[in-house]
PDB file of N, CA and C in Angstrom:
ATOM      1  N   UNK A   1     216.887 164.674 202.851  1.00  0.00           N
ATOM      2  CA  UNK A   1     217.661 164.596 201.624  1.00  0.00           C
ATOM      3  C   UNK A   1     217.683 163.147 201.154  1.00  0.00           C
ATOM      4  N   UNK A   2     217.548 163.015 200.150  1.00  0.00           N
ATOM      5  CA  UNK A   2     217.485 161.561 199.399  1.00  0.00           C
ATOM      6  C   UNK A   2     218.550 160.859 198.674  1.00  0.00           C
ATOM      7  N   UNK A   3     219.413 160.253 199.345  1.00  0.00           N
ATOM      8  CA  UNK A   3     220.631 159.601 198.940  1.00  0.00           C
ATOM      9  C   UNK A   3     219.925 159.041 197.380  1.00  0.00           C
ATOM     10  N   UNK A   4     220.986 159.201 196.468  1.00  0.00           N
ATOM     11  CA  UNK A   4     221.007 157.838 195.158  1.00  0.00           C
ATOM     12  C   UNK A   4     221.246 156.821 195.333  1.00  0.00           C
ATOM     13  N   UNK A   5     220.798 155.618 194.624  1.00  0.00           N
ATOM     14  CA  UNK A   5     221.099 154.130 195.298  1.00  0.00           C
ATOM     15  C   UNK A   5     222.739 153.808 194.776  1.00  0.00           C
ATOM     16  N   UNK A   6     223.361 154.696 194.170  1.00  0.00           N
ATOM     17  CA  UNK A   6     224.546 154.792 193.732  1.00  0.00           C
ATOM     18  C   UNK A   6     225.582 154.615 194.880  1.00  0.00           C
ATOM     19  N   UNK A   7     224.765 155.819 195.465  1.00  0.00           N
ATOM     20  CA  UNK A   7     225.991 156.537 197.026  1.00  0.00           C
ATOM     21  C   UNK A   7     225.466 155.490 198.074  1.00  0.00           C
ATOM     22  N   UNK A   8     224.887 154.514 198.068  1.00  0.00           N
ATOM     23  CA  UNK A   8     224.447 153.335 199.500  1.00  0.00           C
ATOM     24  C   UNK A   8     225.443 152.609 199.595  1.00  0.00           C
ATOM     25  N   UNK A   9     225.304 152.380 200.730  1.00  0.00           N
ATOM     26  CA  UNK A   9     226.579 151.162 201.392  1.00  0.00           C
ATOM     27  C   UNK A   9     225.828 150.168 200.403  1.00  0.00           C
ATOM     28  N   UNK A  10     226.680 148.738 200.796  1.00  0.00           N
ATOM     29  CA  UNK A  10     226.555 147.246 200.481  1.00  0.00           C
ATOM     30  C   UNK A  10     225.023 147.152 201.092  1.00  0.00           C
ATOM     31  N   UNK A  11     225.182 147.235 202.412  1.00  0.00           N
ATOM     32  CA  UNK A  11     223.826 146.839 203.162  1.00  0.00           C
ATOM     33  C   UNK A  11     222.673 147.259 203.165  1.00  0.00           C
ATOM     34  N   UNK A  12     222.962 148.620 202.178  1.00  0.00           N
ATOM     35  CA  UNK A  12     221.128 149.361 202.485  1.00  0.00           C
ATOM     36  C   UNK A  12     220.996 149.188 200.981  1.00  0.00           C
ATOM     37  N   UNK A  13     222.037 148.629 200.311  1.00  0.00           N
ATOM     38  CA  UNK A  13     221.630 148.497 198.577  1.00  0.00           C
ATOM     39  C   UNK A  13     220.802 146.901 198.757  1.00  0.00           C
ATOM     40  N   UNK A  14     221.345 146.379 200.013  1.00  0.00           N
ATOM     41  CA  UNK A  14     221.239 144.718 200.035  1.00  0.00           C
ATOM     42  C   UNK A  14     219.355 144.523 200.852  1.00  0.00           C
ATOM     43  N   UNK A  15     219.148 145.990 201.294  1.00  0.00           N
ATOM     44  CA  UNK A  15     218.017 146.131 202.560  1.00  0.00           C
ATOM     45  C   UNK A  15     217.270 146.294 201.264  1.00  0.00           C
ATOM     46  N   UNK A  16     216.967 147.543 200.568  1.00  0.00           N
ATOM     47  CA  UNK A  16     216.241 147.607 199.301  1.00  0.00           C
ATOM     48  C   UNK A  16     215.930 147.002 198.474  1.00  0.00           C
ATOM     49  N   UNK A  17     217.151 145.796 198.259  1.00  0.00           N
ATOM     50  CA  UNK A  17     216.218 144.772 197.278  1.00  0.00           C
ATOM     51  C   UNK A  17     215.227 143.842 197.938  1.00  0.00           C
ATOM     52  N   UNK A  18     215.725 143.018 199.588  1.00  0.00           N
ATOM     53  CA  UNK A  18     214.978 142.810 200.243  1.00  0.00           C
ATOM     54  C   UNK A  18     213.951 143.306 200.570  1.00  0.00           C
ATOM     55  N   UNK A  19     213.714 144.580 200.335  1.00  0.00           N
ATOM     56  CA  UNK A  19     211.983 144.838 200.336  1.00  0.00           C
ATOM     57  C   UNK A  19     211.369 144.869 199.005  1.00  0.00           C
ATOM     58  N   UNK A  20     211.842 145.335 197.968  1.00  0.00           N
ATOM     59  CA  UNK A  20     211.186 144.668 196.382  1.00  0.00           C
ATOM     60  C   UNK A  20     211.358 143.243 196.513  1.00  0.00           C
ATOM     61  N   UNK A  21     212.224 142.750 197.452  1.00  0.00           N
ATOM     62  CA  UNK A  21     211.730 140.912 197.142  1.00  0.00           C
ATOM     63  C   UNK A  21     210.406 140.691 198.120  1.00  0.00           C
ATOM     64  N   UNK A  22     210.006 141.838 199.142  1.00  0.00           N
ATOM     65  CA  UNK A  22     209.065 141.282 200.050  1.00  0.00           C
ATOM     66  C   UNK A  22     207.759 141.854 199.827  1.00  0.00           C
ATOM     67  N   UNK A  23     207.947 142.923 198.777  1.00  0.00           N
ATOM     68  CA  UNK A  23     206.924 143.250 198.091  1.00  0.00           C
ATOM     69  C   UNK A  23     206.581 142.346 196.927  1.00  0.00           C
ATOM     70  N   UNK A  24     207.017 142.067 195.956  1.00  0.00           N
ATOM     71  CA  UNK A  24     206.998 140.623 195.032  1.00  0.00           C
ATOM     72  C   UNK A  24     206.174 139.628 195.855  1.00  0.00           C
ATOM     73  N   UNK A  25     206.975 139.367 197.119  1.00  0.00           N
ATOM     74  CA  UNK A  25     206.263 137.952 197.628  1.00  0.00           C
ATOM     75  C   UNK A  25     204.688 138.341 198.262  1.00  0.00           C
ATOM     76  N   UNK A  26     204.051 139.173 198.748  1.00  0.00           N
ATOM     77  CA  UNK A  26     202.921 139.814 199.083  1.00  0.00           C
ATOM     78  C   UNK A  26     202.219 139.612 198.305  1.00  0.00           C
ATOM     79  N   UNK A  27     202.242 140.264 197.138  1.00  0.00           N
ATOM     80  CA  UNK A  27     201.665 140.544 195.486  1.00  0.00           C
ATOM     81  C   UNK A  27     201.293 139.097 195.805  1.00  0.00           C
ATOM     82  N   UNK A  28     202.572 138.534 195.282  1.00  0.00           N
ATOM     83  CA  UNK A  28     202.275 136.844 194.866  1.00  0.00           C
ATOM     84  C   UNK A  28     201.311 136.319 195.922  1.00  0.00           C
ATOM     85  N   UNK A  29     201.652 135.877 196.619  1.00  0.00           N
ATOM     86  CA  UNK A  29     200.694 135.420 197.866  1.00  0.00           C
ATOM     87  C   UNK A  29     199.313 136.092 197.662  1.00  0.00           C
ATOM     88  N   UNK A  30     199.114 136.683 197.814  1.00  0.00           N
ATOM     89  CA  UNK A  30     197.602 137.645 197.959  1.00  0.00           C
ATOM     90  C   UNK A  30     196.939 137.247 196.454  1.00  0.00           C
ATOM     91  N   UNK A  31     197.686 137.338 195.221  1.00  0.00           N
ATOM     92  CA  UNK A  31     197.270 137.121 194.005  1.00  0.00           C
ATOM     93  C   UNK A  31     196.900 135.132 193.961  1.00  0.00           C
ATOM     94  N   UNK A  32     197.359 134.731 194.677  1.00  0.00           N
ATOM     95  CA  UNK A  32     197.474 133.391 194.572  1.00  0.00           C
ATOM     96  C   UNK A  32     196.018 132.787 195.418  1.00  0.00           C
ATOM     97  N   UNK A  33     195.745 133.604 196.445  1.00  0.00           N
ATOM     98  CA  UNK A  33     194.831 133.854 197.714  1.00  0.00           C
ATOM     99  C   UNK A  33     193.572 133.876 196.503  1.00  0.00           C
ATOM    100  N   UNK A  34     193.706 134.882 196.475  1.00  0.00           N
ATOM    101  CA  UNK A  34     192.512 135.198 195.152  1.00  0.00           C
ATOM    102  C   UNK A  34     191.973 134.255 194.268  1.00  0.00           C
ATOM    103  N   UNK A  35     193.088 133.111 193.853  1.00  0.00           N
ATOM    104  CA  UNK A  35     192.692 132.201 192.838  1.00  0.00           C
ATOM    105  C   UNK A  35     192.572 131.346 193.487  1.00  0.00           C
ATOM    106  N   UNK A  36     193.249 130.789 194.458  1.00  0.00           N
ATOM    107  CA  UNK A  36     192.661 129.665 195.455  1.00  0.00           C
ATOM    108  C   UNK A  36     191.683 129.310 195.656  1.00  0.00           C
ATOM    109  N   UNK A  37     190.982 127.677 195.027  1.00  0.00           N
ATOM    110  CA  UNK A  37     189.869 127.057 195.413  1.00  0.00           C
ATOM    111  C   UNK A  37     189.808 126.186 196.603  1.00  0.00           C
ATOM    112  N   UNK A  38     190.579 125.378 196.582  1.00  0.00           N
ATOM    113  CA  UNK A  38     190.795 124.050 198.011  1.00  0.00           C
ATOM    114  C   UNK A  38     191.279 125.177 199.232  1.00  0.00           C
ATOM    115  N   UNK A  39     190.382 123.927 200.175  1.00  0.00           N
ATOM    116  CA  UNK A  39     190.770 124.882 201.444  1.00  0.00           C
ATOM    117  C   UNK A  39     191.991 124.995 201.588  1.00  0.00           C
ATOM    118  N   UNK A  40     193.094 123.688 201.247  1.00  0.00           N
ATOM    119  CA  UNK A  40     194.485 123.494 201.842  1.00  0.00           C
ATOM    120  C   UNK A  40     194.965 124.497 201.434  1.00  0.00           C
ATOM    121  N   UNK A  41     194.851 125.039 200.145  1.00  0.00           N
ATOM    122  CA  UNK A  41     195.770 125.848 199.237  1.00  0.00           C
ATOM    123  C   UNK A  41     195.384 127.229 199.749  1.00  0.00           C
ATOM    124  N   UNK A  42     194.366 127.531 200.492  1.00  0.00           N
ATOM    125  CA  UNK A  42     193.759 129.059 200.778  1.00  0.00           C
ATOM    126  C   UNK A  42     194.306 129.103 202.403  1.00  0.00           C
ATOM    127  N   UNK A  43     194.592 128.073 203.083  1.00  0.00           N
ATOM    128  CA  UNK A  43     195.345 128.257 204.400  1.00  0.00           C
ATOM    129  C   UNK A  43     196.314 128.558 204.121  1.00  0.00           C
ATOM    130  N   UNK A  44     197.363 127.787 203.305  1.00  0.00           N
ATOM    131  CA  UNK A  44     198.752 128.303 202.434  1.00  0.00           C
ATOM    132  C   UNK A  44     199.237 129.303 202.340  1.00  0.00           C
ATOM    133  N   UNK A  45     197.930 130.104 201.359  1.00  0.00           N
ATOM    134  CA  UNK A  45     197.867 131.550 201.187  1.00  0.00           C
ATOM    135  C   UNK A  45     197.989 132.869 202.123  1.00  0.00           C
ATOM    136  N   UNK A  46     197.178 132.421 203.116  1.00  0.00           N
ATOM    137  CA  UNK A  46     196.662 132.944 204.284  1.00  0.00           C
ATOM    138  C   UNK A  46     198.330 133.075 205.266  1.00  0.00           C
ATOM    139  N   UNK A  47     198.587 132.069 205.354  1.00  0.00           N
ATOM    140  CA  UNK A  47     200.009 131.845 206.328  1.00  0.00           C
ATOM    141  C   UNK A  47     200.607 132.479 204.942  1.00  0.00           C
ATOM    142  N   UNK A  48     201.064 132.286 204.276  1.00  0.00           N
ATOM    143  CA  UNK A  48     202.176 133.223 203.939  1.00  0.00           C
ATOM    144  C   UNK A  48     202.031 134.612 203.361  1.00  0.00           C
ATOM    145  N   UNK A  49     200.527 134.957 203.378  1.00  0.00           N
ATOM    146  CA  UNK A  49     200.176 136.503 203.133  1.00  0.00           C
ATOM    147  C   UNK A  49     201.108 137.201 204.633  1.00  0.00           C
ATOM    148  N   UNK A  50     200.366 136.442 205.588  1.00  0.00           N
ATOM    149  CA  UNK A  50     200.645 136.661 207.129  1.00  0.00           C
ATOM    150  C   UNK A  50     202.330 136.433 207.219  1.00  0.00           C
ATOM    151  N   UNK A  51     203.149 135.746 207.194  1.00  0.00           N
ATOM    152  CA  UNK A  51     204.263 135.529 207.021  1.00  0.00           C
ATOM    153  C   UNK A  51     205.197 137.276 205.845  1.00  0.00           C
ATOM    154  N   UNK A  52     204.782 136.918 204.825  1.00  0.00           N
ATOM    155  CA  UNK A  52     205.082 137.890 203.989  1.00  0.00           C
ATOM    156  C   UNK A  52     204.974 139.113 204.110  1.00  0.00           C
ATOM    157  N   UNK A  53     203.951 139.698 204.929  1.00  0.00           N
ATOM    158  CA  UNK A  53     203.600 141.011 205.531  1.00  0.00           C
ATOM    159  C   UNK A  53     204.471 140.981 206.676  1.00  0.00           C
ATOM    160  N   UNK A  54     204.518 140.263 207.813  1.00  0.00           N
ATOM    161  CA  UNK A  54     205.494 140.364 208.870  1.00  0.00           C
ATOM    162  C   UNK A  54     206.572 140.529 208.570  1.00  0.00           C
ATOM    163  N   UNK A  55     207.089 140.013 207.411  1.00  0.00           N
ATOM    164  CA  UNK A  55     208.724 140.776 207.159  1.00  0.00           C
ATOM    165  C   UNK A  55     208.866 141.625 206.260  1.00  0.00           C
ATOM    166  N   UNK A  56     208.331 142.222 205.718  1.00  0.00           N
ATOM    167  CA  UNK A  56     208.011 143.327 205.288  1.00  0.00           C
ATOM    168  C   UNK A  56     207.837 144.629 205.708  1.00  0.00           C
ATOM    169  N   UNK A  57     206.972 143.970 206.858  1.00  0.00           N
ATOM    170  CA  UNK A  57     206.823 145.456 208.064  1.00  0.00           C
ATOM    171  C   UNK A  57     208.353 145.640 208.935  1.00  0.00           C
ATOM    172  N   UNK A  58     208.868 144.365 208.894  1.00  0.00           N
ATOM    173  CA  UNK A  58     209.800 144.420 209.310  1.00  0.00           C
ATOM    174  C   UNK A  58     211.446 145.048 208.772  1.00  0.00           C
ATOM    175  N   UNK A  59     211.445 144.787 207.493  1.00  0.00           N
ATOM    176  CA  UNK A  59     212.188 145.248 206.665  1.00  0.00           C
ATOM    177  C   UNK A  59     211.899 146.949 206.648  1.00  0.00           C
ATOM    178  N   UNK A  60     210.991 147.353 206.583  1.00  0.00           N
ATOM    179  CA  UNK A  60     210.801 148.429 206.473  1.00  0.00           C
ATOM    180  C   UNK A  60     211.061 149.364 207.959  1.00  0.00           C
ATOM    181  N   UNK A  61     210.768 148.852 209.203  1.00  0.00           N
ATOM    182  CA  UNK A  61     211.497 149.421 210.438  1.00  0.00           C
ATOM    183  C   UNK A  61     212.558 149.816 210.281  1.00  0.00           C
ATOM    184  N   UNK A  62     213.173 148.893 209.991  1.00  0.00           N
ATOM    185  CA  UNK A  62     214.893 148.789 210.035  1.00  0.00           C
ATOM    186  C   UNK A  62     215.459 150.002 208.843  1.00  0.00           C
ATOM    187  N   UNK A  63     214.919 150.052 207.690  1.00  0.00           N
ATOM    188  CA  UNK A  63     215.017 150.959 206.950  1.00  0.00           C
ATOM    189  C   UNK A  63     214.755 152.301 207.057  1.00  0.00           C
ATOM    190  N   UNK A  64     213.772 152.450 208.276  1.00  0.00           N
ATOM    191  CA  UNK A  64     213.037 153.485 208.682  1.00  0.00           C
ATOM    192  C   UNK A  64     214.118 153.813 209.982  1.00  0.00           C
ATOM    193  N   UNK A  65     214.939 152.977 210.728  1.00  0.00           N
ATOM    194  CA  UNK A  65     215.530 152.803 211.596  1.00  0.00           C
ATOM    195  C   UNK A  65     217.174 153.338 211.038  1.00  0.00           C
ATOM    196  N   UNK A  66     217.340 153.616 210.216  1.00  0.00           N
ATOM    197  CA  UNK A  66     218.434 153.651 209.679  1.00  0.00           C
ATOM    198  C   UNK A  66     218.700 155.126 208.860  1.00  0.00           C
ATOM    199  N   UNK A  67     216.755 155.470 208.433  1.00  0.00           N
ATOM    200  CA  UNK A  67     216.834 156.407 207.503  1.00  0.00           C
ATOM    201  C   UNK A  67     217.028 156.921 206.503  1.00  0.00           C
ATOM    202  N   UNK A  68     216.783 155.209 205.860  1.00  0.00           N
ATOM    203  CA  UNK A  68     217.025 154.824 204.323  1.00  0.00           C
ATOM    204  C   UNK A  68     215.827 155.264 203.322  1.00  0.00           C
ATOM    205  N   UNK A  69     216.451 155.952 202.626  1.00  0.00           N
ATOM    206  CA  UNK A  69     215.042 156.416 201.627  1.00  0.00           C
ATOM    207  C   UNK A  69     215.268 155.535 200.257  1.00  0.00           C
ATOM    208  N   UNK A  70     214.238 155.433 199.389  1.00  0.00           N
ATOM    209  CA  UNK A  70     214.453 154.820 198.088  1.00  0.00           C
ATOM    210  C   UNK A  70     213.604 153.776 198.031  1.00  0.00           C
ATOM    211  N   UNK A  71     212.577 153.696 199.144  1.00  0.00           N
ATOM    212  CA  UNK A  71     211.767 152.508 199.017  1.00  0.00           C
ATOM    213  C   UNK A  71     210.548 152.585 198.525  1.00  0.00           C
ATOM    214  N   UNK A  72     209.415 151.909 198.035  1.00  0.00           N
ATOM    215  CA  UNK A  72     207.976 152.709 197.868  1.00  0.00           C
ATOM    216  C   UNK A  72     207.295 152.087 198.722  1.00  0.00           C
ATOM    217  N   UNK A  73     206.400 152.526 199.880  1.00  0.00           N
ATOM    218  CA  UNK A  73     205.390 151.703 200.511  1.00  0.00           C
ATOM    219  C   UNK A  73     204.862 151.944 199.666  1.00  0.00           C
ATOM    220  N   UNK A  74     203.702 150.442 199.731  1.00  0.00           N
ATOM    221  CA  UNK A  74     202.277 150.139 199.354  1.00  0.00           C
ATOM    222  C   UNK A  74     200.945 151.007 199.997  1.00  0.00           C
ATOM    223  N   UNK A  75     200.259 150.865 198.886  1.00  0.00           N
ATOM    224  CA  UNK A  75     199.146 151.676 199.519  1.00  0.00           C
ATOM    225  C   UNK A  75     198.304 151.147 200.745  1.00  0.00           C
ATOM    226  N   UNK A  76     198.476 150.124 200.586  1.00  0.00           N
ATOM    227  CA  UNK A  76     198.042 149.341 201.895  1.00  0.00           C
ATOM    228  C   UNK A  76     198.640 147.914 202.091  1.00  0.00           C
ATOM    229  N   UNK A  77     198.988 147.604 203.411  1.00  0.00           N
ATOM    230  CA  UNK A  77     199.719 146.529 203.873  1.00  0.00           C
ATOM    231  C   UNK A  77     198.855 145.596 204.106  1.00  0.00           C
ATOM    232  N   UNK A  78     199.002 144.246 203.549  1.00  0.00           N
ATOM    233  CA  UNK A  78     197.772 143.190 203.772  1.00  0.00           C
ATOM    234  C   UNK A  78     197.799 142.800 205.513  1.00  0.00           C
ATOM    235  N   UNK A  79     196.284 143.176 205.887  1.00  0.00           N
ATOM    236  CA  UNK A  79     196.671 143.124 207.056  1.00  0.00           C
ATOM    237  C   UNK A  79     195.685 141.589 207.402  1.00  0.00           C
ATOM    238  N   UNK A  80     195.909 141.187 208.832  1.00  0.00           N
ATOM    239  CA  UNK A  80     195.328 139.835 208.851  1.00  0.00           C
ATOM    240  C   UNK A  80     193.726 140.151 208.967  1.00  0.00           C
ATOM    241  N   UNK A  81     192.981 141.223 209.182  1.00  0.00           N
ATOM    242  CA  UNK A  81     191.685 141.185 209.334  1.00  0.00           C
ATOM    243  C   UNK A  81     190.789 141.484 207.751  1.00  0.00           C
ATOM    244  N   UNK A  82     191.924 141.749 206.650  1.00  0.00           N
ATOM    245  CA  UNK A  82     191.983 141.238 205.230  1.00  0.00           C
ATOM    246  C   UNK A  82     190.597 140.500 204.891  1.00  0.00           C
ATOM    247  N   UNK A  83     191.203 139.500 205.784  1.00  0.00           N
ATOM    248  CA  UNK A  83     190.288 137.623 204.857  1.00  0.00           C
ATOM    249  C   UNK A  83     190.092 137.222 206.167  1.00  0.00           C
TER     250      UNK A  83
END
């Protein structure tokens, strides 16, 4: 059954935006990856694709851990064998 984000506590309204913020930051990162010419700026990328996916996967346990619905996974999670 699929709660409304109406009927959520404080914390799983507060868990949900934290994963649209960790989906945002993925996007970004990976989109940034893409345009990256200098090496410095493509290691950057790289660590915080890697960074950004780890809490993400993580955010999403806990949500999964809890039995929070209302989230959208991605069709695919940037994984490190990526790039």
């Amino acid at each position: 059954m699929k709660r409304k984000e109406k009927n959520l506590s404080y914390d799983e309204k507060n868990l949900l935006g934290e994963i649209r913020l960790a989906q945002n930051a993925m996007d970004s990162a990976f989109s940034n990856f893409q345009q990256a010419t200098e090496p410095d700026l493509i290691d950057c990328y790289i660590y915080m694709m890697n960074a950004t996916t780890k809490r993400y996967k993580f955010l999403l346990e806990r949500a999964r851990s809890i039995n929070l619905k209302g989230y959208n996974e991605p069709v695919a999670v940037y994984e490190e064998d990526r790039f």
